[in-house]
C-alpha atoms as a PDB file:
ATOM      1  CA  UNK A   1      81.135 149.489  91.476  1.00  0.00           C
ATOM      2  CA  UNK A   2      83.957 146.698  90.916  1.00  0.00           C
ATOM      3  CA  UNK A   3      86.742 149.216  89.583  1.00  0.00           C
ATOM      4  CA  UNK A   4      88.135 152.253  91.364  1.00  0.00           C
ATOM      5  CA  UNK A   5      90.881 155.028  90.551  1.00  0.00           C
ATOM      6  CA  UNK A   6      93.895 154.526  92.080  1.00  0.00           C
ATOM      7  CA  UNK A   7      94.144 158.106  93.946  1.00  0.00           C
ATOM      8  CA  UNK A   8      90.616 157.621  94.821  1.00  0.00           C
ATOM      9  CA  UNK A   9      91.404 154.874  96.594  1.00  0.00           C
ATOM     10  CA  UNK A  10      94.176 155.893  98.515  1.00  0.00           C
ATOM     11  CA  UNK A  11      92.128 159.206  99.669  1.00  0.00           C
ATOM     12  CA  UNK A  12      89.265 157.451 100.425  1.00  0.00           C
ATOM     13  CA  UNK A  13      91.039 154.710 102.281  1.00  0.00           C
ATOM     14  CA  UNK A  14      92.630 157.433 104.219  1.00  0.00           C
ATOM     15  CA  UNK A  15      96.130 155.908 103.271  1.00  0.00           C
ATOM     16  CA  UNK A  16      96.998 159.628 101.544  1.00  0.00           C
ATOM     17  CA  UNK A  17      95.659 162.762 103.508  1.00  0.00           C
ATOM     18  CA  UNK A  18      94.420 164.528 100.228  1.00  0.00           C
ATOM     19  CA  UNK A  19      93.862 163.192  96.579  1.00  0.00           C
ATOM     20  CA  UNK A  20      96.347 165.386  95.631  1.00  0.00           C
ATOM     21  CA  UNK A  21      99.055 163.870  97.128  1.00  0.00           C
ATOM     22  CA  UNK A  22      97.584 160.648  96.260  1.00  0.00           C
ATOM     23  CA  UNK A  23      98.297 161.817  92.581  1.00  0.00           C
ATOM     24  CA  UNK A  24     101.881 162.374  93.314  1.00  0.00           C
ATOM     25  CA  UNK A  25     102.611 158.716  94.811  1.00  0.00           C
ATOM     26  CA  UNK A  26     100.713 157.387  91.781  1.00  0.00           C
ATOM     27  CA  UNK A  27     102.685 159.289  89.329  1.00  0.00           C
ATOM     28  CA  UNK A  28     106.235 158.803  90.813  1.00  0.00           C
ATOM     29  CA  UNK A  29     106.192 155.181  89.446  1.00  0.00           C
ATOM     30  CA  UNK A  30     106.830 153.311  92.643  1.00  0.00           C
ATOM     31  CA  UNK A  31     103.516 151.877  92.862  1.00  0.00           C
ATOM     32  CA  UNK A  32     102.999 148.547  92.655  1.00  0.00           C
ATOM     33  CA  UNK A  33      99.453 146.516  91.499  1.00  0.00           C
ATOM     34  CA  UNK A  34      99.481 142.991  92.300  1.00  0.00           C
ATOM     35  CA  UNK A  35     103.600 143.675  90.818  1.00  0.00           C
ATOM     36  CA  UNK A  36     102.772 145.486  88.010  1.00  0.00           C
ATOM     37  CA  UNK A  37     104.275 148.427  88.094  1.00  0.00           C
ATOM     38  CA  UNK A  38     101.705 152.011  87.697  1.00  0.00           C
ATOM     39  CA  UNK A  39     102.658 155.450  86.787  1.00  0.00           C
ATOM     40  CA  UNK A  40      99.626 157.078  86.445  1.00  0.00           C
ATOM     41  CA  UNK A  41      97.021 158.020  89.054  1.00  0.00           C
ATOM     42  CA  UNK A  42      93.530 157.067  86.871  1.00  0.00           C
ATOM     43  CA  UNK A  43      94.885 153.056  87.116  1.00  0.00           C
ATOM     44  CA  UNK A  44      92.040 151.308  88.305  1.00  0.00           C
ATOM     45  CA  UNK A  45      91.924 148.999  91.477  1.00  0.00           C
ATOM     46  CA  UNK A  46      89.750 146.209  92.314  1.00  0.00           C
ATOM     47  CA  UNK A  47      88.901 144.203  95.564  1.00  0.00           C
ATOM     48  CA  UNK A  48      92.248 141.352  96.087  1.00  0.00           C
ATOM     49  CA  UNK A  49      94.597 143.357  94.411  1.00  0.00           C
ATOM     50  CA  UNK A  50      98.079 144.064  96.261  1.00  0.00           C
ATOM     51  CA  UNK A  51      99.575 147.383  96.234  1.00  0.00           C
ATOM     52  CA  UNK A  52     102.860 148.183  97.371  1.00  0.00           C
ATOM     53  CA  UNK A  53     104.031 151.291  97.716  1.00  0.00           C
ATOM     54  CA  UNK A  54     106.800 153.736  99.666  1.00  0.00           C
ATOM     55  CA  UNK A  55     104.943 156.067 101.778  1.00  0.00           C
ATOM     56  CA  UNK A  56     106.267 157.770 104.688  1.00  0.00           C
ATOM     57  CA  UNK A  57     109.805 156.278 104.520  1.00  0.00           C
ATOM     58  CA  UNK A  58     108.422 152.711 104.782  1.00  0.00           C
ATOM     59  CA  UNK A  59     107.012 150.202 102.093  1.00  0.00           C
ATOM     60  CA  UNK A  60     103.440 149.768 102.501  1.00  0.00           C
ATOM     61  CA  UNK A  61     102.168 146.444 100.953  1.00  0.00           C
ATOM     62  CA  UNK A  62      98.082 145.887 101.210  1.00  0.00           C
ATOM     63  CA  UNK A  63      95.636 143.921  99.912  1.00  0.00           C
ATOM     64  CA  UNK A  64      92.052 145.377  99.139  1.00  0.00           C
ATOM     65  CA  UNK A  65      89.124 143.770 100.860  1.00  0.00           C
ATOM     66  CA  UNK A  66      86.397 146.691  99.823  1.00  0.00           C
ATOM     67  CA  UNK A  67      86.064 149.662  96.940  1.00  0.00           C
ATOM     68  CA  UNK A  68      85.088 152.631  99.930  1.00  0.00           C
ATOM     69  CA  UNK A  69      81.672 154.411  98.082  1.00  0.00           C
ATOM     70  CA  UNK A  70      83.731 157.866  99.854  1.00  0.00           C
ATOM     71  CA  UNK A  71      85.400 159.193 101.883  1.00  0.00           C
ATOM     72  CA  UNK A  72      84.156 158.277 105.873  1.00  0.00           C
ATOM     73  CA  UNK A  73      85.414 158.151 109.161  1.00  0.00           C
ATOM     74  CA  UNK A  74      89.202 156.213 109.480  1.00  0.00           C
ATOM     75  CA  UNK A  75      87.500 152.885 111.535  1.00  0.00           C
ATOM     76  CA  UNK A  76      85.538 152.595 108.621  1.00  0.00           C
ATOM     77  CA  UNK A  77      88.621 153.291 105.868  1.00  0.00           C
ATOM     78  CA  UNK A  78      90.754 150.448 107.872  1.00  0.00           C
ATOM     79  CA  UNK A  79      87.974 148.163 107.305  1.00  0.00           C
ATOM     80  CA  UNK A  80      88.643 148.754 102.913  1.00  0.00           C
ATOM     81  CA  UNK A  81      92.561 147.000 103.314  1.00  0.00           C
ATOM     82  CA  UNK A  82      94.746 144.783 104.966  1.00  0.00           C
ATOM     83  CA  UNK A  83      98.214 145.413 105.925  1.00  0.00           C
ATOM     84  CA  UNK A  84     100.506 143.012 104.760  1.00  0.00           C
ATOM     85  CA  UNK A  85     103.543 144.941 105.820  1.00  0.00           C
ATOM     86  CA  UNK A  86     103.381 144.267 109.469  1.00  0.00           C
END
C-alpha cells in the first residue's frame, strides 16, 4: 500500500478522533499537501508528504513517515508522522 485517503489517514493516525470529522477538516479547504491545497477527503497521501492543517485552534504541519494498515493503539499512530509544528 503506497497511497492512502486523506481522512483515513488522519483517523488512523489518531490526529482526528473519528473519520467523520476527519471528512470535515478535509472538506473545509484548509488542508494543505506538500502546499497544494485539498478540498476533498478521498485525496490520497503518501509517505514524505507535508500536511498542514488548522486543527484545534493551532496549525498542525507534519510530515508522513508510514501509511498506518488501521487503526491501533496512539504509541503506535505517533510512530506514522512527525511534527513539524513544534
Amino acid at each position: 500500500m503506497d497511497t492512502l485517503r486523506l481522512d483515513k489517514f488522519l483517523w488512523f493516525a489518531r490526529l482526528a478522533k473519528t473519520r467523520a470529522f476527519a471528512q470535515e477538516v478535509a472538506a473545509a479547504g484548509h488542508m494543505r499537501i506538500s502546499g497544494r491545497v485539498v478540498d476533498r477527503a478521498h485525496a490520497l497521501v503518501r509517505v514524505g508528504d507535508v500536511l498542514s492543517f488548522p486543527l484545534h485552534g493551532r496549525v498542525r504541519v507534519i510530515r508522513i513517515e508510514a501509511l498506518p494498515a488501521r487503526r491501533g493503539p496512539a504509541a503506535q499512530a505517533q510512530l506514522c508522522y512527525i511534527d513539524l509544528s513544534s
